[in-house]
C-alpha atoms as a PDB file:
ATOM      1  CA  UNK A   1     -15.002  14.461  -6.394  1.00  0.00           C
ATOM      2  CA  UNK A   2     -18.180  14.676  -8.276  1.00  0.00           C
ATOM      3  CA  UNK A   3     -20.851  11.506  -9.190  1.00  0.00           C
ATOM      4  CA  UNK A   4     -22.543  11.382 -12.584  1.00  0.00           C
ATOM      5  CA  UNK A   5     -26.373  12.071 -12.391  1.00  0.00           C
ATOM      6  CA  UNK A   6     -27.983   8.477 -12.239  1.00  0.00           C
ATOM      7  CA  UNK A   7     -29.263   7.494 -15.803  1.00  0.00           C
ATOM      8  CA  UNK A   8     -32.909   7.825 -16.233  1.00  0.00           C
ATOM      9  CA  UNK A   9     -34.349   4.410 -17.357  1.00  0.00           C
ATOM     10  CA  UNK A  10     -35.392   4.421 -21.105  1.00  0.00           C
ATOM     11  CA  UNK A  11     -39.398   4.111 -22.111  1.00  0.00           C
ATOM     12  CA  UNK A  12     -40.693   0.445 -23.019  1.00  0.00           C
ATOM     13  CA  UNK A  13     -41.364   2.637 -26.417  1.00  0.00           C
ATOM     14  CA  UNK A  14     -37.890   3.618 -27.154  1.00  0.00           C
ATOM     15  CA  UNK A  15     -36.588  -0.249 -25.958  1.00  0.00           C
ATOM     16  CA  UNK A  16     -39.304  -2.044 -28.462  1.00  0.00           C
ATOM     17  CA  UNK A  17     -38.232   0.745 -31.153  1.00  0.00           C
ATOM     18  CA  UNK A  18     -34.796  -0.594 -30.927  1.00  0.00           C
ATOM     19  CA  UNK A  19     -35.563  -4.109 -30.962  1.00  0.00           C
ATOM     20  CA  UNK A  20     -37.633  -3.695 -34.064  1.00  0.00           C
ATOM     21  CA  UNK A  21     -34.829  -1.852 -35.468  1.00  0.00           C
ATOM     22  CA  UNK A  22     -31.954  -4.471 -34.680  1.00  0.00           C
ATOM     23  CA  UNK A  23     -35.058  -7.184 -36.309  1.00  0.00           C
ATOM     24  CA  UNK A  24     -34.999  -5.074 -39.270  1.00  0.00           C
ATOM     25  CA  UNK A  25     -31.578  -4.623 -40.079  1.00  0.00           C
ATOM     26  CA  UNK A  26     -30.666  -8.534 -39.309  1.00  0.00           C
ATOM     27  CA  UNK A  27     -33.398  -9.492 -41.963  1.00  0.00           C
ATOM     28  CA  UNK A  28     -34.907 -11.421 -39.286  1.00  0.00           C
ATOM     29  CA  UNK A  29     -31.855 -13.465 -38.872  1.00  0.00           C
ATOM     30  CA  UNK A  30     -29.348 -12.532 -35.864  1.00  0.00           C
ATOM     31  CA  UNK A  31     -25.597 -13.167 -35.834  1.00  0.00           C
ATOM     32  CA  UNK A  32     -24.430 -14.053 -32.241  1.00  0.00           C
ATOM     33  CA  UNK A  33     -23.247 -10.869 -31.357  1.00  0.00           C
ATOM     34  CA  UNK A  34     -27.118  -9.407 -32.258  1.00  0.00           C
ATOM     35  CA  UNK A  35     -28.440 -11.999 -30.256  1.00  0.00           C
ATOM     36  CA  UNK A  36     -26.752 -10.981 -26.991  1.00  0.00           C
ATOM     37  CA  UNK A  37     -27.981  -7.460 -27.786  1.00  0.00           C
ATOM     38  CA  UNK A  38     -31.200  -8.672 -28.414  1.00  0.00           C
ATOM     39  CA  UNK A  39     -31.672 -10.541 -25.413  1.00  0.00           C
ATOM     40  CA  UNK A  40     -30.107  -7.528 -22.904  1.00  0.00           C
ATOM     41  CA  UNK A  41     -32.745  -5.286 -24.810  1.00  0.00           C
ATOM     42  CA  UNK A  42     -35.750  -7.588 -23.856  1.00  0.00           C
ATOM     43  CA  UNK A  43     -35.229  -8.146 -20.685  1.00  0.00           C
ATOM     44  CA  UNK A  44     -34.896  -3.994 -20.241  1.00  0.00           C
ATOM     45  CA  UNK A  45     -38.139  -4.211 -22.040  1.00  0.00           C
ATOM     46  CA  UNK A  46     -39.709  -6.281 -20.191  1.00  0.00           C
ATOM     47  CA  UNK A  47     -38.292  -4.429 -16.403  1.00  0.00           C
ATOM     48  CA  UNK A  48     -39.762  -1.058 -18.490  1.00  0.00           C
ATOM     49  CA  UNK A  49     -43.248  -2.165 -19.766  1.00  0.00           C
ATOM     50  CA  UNK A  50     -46.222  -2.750 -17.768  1.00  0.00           C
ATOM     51  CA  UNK A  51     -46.032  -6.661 -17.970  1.00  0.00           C
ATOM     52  CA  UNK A  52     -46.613  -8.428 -14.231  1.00  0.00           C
ATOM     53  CA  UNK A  53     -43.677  -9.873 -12.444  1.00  0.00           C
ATOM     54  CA  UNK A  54     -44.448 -13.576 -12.714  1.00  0.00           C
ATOM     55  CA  UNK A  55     -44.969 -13.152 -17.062  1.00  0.00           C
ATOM     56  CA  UNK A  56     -41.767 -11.139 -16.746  1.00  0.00           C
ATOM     57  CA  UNK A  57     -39.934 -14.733 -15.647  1.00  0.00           C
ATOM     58  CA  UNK A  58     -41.162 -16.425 -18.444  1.00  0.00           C
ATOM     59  CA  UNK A  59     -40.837 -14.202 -21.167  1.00  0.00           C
ATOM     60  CA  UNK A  60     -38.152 -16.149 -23.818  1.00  0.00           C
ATOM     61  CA  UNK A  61     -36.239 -14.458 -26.741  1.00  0.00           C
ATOM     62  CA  UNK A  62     -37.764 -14.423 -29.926  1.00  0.00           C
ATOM     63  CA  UNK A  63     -36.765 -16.864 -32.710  1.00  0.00           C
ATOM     64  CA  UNK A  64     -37.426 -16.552 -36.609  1.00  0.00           C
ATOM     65  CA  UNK A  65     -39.573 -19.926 -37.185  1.00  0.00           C
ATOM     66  CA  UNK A  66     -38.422 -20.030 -40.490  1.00  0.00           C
ATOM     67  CA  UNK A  67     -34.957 -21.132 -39.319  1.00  0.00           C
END
């Protein structure tokens, strides 16, 4: 029996790009389904980018003031 090759982790680049992109397309405005997928894709962000451990802890998801 063979074992997949481990998935390399994605760039902080190519996580932000897809958060901006999910942003976009909602109009600024997520459904609850977007918001899960929003908040999986900032926390990968934030394990991927250069941010120190004790920001990473207090990094919250985003929210559209205007609602």
């Amino acid at each position: 029996m063979s074992s997949l090759p481990a998935a390399r982790p994605r760039p902080a680049a190519t996580v932000n790009a897809e958060i901006r992109a999910l942003m976009l397309r909602s109009g600024g405005r997520l459904a609850a389904s977007d918001r899960a997928r929003y908040v999986e894709l900032l926390a990968e962000w934030a394990r991927r980018s250069a941010i120190p451990s004790d920001l990473r802890r207090r990094i919250r998801p985003w929210t559209c003031p205007m609602t």
